[in-house]
N, C-alpha and C. Protein backbone atom coordinates (compact mmCIF):
# COMPACT_ATOMS: atom_id res chain seq x y z
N UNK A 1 66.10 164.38 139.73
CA UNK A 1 65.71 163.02 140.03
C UNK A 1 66.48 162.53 141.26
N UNK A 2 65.83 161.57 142.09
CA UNK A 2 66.93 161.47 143.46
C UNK A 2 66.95 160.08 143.12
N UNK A 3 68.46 159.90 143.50
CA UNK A 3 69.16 158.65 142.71
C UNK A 3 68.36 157.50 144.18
N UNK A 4 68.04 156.08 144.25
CA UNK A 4 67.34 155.29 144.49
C UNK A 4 68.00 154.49 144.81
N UNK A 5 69.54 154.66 145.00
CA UNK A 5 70.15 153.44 144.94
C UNK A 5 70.14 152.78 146.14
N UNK A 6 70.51 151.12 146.71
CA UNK A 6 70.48 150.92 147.50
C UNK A 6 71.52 149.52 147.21
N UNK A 7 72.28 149.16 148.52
CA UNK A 7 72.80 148.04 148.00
C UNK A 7 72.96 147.11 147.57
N UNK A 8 71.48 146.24 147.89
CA UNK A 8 70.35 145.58 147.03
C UNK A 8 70.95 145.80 145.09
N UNK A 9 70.48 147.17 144.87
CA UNK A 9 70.14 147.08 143.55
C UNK A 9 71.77 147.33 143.14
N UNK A 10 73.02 148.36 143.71
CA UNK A 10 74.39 148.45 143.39
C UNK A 10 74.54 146.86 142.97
N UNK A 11 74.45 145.94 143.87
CA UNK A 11 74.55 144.41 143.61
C UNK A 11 74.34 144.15 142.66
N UNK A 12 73.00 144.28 142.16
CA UNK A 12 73.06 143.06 141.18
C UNK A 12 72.72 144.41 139.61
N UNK A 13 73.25 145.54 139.45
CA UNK A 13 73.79 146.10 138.75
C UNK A 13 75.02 145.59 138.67
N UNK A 14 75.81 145.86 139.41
CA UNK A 14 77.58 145.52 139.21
C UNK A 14 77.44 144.01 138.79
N UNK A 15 76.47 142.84 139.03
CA UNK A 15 76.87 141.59 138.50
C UNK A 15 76.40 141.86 137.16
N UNK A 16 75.04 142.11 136.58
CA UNK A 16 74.77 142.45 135.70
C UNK A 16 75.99 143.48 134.30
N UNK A 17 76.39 144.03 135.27
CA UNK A 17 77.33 145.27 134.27
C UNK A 17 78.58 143.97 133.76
N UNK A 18 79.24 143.12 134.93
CA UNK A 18 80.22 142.02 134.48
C UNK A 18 79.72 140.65 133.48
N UNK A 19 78.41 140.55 133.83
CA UNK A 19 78.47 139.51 132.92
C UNK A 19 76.69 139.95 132.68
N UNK A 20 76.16 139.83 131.15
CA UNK A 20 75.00 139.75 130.89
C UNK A 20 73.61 138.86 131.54
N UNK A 21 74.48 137.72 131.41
CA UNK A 21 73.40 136.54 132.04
C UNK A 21 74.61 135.80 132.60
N UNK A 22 74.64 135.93 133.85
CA UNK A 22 75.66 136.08 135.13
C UNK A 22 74.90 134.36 135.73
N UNK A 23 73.50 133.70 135.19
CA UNK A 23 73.37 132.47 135.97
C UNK A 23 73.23 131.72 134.43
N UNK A 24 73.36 131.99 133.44
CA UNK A 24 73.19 131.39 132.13
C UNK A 24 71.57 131.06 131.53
N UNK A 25 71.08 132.20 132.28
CA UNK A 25 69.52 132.11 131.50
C UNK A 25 69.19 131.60 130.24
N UNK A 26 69.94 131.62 129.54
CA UNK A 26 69.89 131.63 127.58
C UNK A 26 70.36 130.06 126.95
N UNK A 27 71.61 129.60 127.82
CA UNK A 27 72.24 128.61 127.40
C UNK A 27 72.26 127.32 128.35
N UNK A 28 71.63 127.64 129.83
CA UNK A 28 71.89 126.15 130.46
C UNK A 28 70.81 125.21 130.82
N UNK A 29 71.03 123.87 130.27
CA UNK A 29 69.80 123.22 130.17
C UNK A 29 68.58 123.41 131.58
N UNK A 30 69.38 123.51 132.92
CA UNK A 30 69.12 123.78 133.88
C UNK A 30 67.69 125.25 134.03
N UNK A 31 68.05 126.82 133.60
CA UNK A 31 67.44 126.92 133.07
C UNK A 31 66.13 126.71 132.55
N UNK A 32 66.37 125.88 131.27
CA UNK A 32 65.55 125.65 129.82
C UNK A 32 64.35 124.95 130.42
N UNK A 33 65.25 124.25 131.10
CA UNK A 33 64.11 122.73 132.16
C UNK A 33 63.78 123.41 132.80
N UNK A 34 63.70 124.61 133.65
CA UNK A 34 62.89 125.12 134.89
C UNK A 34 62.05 126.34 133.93
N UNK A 35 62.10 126.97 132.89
CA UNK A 35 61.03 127.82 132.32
C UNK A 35 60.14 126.83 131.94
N UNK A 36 60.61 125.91 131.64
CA UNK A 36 59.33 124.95 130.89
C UNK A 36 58.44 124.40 131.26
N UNK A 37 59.03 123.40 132.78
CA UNK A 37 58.34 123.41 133.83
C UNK A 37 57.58 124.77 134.69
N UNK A 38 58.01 125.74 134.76
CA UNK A 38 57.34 126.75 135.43
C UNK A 38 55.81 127.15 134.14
N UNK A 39 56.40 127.27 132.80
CA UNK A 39 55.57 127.33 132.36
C UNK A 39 54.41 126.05 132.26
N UNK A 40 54.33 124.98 132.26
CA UNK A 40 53.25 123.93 132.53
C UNK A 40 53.05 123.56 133.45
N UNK A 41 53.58 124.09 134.59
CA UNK A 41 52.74 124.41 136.08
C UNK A 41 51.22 125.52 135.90
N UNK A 42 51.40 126.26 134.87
CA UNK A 42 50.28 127.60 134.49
C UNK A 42 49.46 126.53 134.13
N UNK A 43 49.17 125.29 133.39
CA UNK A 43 48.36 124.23 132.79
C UNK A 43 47.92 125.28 131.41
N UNK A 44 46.64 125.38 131.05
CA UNK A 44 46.34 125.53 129.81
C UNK A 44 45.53 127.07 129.84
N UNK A 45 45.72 127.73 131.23
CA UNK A 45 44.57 129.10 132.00
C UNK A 45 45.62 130.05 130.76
N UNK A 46 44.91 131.15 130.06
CA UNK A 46 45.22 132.50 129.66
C UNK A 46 45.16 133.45 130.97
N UNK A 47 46.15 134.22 130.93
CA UNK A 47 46.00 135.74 132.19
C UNK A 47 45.82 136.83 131.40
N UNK A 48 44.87 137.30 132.39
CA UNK A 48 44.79 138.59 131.87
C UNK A 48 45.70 139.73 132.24
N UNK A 49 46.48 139.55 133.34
CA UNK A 49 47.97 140.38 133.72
C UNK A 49 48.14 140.17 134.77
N UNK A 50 49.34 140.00 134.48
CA UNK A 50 50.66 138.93 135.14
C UNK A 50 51.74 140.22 136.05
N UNK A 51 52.30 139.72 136.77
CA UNK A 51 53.19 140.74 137.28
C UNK A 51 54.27 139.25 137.71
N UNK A 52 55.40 139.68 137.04
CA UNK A 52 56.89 138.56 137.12
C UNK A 52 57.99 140.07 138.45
N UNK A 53 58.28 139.39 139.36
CA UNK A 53 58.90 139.68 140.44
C UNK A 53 60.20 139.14 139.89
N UNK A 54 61.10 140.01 139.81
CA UNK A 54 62.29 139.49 139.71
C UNK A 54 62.64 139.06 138.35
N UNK A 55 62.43 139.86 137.15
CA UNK A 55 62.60 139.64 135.63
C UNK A 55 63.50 139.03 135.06
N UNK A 56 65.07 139.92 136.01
CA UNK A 56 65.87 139.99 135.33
C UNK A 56 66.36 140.48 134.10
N UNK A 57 66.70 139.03 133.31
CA UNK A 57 66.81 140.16 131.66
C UNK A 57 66.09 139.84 130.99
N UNK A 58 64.80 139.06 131.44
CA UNK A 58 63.44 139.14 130.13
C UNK A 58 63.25 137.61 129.80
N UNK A 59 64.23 136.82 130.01
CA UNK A 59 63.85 135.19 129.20
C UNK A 59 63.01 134.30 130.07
N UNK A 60 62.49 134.75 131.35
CA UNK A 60 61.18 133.86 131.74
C UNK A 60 59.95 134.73 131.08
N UNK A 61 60.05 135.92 131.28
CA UNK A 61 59.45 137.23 130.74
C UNK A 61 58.64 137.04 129.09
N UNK A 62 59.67 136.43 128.65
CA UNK A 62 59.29 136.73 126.94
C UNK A 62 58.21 135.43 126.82
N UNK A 63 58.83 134.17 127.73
CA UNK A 63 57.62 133.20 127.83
C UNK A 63 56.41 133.07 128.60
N UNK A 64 56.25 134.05 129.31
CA UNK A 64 55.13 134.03 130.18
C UNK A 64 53.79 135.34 129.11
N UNK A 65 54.85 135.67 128.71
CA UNK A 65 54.17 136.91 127.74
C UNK A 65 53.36 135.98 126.09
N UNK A 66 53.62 134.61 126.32
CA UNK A 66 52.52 133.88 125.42
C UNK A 66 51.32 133.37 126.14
N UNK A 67 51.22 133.68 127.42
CA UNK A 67 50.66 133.28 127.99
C UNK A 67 49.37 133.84 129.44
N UNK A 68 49.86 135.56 128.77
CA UNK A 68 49.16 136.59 129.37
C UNK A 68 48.66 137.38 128.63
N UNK A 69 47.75 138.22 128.38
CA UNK A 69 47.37 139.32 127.99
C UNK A 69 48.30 140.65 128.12
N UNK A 70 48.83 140.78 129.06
CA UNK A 70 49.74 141.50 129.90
C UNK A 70 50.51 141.04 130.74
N UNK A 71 52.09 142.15 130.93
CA UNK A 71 52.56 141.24 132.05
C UNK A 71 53.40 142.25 132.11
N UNK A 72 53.59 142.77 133.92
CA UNK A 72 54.81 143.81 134.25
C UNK A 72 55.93 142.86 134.60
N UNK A 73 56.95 142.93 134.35
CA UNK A 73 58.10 142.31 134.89
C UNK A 73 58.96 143.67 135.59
N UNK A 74 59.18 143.34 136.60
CA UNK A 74 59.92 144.17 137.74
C UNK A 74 61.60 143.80 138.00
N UNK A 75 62.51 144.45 138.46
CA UNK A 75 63.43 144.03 138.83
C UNK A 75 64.20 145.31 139.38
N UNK A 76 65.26 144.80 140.33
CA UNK A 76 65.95 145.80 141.03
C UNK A 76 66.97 146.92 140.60
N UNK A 77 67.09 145.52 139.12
CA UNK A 77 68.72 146.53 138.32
C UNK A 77 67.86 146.77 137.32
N UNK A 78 68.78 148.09 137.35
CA UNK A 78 68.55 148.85 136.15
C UNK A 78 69.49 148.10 134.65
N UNK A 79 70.40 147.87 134.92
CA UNK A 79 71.17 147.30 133.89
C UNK A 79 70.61 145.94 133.40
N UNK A 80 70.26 144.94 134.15
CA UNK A 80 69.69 143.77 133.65
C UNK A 80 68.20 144.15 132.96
N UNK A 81 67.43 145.16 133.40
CA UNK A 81 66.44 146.06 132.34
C UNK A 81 66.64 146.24 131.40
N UNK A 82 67.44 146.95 131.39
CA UNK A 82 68.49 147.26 129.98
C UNK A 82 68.66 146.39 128.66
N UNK A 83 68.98 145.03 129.38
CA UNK A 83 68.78 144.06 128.80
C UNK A 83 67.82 143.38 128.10
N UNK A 84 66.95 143.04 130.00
CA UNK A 84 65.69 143.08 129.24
C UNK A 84 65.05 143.58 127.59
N UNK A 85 65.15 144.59 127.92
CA UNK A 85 64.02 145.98 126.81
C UNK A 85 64.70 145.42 125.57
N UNK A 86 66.19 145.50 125.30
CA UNK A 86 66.48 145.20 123.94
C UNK A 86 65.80 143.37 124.03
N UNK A 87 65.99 142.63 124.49
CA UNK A 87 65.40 141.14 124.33
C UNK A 87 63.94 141.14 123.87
N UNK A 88 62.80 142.33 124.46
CA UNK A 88 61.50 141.87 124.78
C UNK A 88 61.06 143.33 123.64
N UNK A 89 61.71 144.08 123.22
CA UNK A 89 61.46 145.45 122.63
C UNK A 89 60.13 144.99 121.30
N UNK A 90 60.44 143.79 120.68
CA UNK A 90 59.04 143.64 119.86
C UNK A 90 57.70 143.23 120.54
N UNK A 91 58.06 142.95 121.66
CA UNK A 91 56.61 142.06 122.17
C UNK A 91 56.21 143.32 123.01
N UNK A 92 54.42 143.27 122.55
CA UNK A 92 53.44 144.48 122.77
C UNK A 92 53.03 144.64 124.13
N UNK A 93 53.03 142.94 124.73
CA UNK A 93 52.32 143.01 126.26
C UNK A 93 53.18 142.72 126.79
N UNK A 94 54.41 143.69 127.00
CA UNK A 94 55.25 143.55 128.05
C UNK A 94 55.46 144.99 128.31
N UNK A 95 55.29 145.33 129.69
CA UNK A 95 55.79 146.32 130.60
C UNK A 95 56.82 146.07 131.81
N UNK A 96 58.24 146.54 131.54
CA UNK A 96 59.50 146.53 132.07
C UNK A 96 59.36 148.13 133.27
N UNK A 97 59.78 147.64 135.17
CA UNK A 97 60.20 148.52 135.48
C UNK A 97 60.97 148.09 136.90
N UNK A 98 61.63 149.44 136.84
CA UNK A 98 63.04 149.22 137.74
C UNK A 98 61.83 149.33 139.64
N UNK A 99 62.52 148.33 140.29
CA UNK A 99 61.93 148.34 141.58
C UNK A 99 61.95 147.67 142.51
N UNK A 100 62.37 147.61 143.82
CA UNK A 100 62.63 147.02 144.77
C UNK A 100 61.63 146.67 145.73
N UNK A 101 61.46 145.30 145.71
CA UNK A 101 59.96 144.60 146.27
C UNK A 101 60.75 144.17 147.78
N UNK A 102 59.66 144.27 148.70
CA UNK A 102 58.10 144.56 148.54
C UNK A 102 57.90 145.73 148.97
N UNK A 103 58.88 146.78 148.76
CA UNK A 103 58.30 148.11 148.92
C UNK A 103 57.83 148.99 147.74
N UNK A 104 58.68 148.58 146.69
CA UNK A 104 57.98 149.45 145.42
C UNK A 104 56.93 148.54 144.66
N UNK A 105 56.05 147.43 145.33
CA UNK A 105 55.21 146.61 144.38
C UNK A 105 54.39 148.07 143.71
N UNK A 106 53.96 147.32 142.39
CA UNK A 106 53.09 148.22 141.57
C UNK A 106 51.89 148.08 141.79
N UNK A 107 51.46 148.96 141.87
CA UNK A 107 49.79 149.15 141.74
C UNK A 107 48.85 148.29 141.39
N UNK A 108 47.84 148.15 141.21
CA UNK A 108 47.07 147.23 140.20
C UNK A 108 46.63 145.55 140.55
N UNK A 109 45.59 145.37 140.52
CA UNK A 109 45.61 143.74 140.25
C UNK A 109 46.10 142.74 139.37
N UNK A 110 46.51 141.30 139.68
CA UNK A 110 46.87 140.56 138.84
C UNK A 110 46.38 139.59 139.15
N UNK A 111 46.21 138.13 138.29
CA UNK A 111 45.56 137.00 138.42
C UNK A 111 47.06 136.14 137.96
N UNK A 112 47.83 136.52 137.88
CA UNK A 112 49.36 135.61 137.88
C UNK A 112 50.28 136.69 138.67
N UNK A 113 50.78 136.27 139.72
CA UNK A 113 51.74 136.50 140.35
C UNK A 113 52.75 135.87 140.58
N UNK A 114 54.26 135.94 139.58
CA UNK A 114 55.65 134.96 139.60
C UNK A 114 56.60 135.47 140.42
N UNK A 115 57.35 134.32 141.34
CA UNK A 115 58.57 134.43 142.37
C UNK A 115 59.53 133.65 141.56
N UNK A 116 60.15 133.73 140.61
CA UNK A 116 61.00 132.58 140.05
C UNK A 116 62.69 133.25 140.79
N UNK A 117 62.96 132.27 142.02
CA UNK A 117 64.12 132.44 141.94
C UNK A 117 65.22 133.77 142.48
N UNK A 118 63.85 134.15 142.94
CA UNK A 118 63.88 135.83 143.72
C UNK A 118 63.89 135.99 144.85
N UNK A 119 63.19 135.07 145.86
CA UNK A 119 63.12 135.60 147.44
C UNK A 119 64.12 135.21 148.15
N UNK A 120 65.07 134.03 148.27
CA UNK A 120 65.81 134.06 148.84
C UNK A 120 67.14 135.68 149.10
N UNK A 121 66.84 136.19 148.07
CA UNK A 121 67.04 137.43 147.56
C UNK A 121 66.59 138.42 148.98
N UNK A 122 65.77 137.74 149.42
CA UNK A 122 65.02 138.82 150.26
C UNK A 122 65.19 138.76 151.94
N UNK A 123 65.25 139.42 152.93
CA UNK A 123 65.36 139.63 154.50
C UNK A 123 64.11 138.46 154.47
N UNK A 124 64.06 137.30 156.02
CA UNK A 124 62.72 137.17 156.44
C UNK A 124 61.56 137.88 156.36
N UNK A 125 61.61 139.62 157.08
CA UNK A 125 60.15 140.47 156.90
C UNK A 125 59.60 140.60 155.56
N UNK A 126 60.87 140.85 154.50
CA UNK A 126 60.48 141.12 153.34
C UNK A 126 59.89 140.14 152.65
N UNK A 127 59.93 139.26 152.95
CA UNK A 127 59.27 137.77 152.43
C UNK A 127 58.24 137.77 152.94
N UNK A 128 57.53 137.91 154.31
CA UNK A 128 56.43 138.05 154.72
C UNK A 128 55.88 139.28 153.91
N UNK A 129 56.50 140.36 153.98
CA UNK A 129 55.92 141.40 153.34
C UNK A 129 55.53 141.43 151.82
N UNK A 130 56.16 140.45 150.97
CA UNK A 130 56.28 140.13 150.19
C UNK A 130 54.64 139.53 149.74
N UNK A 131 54.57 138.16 150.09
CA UNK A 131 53.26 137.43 150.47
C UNK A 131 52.22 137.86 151.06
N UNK A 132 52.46 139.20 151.78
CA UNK A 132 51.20 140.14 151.78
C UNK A 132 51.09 140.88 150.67
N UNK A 133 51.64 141.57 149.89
CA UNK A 133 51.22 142.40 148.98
C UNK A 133 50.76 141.81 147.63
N UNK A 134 50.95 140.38 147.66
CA UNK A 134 50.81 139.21 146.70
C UNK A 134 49.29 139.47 146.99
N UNK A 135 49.10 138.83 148.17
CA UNK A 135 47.59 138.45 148.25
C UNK A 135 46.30 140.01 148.22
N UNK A 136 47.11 140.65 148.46
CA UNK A 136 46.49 142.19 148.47
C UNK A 136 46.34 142.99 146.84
N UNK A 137 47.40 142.24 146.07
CA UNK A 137 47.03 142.56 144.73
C UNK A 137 46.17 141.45 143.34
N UNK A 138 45.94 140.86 144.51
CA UNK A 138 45.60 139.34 143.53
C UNK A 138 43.79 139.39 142.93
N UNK A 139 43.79 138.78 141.87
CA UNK A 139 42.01 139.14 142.15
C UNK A 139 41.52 137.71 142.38
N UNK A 140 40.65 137.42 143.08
CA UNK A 140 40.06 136.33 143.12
C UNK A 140 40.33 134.71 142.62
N UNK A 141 40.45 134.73 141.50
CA UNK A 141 40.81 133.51 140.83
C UNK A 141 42.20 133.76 140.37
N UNK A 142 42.92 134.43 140.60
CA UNK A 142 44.10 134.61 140.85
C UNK A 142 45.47 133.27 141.46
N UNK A 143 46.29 133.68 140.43
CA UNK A 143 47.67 132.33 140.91
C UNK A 143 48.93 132.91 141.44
N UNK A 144 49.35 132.58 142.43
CA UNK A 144 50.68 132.99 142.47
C UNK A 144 51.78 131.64 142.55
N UNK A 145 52.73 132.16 141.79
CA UNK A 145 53.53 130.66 141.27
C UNK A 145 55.17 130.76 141.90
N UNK A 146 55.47 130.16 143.10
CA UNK A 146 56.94 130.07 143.67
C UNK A 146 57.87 129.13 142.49
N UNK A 147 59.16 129.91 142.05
CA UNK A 147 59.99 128.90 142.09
C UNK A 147 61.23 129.31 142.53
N UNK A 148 61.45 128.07 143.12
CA UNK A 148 63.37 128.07 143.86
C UNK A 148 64.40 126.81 143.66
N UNK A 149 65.27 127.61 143.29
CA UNK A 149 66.24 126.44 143.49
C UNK A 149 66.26 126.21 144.67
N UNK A 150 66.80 124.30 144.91
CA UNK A 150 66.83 124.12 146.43
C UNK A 150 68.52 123.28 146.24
N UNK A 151 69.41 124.01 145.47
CA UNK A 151 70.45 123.64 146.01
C UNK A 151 71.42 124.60 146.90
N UNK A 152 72.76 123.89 146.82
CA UNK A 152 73.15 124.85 148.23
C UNK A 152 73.51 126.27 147.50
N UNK A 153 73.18 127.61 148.45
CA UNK A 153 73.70 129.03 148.15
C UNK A 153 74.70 129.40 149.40
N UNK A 154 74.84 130.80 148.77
CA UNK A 154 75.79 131.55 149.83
C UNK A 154 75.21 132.45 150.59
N UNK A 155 73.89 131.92 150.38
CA UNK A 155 72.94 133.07 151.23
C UNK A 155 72.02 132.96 151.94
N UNK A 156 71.77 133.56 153.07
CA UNK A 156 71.05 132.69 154.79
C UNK A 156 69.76 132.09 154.73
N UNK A 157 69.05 132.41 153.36
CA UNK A 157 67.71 131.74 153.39
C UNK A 157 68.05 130.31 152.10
N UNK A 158 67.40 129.34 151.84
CA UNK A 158 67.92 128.83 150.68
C UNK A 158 66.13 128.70 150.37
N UNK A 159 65.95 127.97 149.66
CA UNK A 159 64.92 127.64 148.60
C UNK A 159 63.66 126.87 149.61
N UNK A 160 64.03 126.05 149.90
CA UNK A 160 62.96 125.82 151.48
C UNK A 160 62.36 126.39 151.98
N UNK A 161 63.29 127.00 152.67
CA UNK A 161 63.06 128.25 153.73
C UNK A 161 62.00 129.11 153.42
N UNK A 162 62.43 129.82 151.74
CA UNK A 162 61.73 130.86 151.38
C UNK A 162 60.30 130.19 151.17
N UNK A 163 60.18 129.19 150.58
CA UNK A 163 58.61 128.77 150.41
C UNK A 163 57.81 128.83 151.85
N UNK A 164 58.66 128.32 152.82
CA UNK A 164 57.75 127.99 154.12
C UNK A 164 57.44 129.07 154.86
N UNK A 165 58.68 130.67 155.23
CA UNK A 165 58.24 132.10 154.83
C UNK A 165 57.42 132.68 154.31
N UNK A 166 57.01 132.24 152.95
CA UNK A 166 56.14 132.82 152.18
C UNK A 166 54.80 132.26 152.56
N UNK A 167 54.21 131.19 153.08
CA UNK A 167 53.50 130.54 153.27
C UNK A 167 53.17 130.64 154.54
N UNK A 168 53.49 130.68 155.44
CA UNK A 168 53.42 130.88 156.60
C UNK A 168 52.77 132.19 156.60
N UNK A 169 52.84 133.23 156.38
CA UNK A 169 52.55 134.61 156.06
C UNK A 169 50.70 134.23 156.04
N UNK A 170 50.76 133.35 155.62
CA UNK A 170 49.40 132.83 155.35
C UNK A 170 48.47 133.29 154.47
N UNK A 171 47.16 132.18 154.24
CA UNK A 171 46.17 132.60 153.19
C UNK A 171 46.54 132.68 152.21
N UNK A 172 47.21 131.05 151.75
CA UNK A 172 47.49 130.82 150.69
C UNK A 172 47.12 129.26 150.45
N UNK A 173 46.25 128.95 149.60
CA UNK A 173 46.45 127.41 149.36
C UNK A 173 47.12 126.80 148.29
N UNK A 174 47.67 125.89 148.39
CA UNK A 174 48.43 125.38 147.65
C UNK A 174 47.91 124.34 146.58
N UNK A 175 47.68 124.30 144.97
CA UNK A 175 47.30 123.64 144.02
C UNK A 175 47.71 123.01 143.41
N UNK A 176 49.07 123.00 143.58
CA UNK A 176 50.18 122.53 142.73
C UNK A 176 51.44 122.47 143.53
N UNK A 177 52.13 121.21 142.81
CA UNK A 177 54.10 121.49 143.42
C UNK A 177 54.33 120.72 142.81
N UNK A 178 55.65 120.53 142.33
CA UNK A 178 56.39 119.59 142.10
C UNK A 178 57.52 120.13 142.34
N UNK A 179 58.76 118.65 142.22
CA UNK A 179 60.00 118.91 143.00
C UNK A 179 61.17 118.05 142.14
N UNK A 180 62.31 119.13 141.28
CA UNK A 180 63.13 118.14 140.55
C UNK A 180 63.99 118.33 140.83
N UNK A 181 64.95 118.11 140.47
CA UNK A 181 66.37 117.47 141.20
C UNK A 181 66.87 119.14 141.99
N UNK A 182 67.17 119.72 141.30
CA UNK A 182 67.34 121.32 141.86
C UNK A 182 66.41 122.61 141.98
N UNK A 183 64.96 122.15 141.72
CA UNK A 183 63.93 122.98 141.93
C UNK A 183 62.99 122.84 142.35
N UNK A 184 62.06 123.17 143.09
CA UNK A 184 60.77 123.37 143.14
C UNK A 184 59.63 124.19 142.72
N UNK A 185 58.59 123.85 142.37
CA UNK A 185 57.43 125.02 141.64
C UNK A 185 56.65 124.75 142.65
N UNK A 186 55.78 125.83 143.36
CA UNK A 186 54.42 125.80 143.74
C UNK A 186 53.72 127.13 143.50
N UNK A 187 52.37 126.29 143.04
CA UNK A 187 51.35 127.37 142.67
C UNK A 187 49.94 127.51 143.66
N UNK A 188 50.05 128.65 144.28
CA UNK A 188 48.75 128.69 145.23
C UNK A 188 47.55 129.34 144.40
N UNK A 189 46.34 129.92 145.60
CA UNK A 189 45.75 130.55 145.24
C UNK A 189 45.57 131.17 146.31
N UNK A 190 44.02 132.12 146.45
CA UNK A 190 44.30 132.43 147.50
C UNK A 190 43.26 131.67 148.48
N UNK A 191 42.67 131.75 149.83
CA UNK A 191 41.80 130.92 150.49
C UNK A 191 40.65 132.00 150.45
């Protein structure tokens, strides 16, 4: 097997290996309030399969999975997978895999496509590149749903940025947003 590593994924393995839920996925109201909202940004639509960018360890994952037929959740670490799988191991329509976007996107169409909290994560190209392979795997009536924190980081893109990146890329319309004290949701489609 040829090891895959890259510094990207060493990263957020080694945060993952120090602390489980390293931003408090499980316990901070902060959080609780942005799955909930992300989830009633979806309104009342069933998917038929979902692809979640940026999983992590499964707790936007396990709720989007009431709300799809299917759903791949992706992520870079292997260890926060790890996690994942034991969290999500009873639920049937979930498929967990290790992968670094937007070069390892998976195959396949989806009619939900999730950014929760992931692209700033990413170079400028890769964000463009990103928002192409979105719209290239999407089917028709298809959603893709941004969310970002927009408070301050330690890292050159912040939460702004990445939406107007992603958008810019173009051939995307926008159906939805809202904006709360430290987040934003927007849900496009495509044009």
């Amino acid at each position: 097997m040829v090891d895959r590593a890259t510094p990207r994924r060493e990263r957020f393995d080694t945060l993952f290996a120090a602390d489980p839920d390293p931003w408090d996925f499980e316990t901070s109201s902060y959080e609780r309030s942005k799955r909930a909202q992300t989830i009633a940004a979806l309104g009342c639509r069933r998917f038929r399969i979902a692809l979640e960018i940026g999983c992590a360890t499964g707790v936007l994952t396990k709720e989007l999975a009431k709300v799809c037929d299917r759903i791949i959740g992706i992520d870079v670490s292997d260890c926060a997978l790890s996690i994942a799988q034991k969290r999500l191991r009873d639920i049937s329509n979930i498929e967990l895999r290790q992968g670094e976007i937007p070069n390892e996107w998976p195959a396949g169409l989806f009619n939900l496509v999730v950014f929760s909290e992931v692209l700033y994560f990413l170079s400028e190209q890769e964000i463009r590149d990103a928002s192409a392979r979105a719209r290239q795997s999407m089917t028709g009536n298809g959603v893709c749903l941004l969310v970002n924190w927009t408070g301050p980081t330690d890292l050159p893109l912040d939460g702004h940025e990445v939406v107007e990146l992603f958008t810019e890329a173009g051939h995307w319309n926008c159906i939805g947003a809202m904006q709360a004290p430290n987040f934003r949701i927007e849900k496009f489609e495509l044009l």
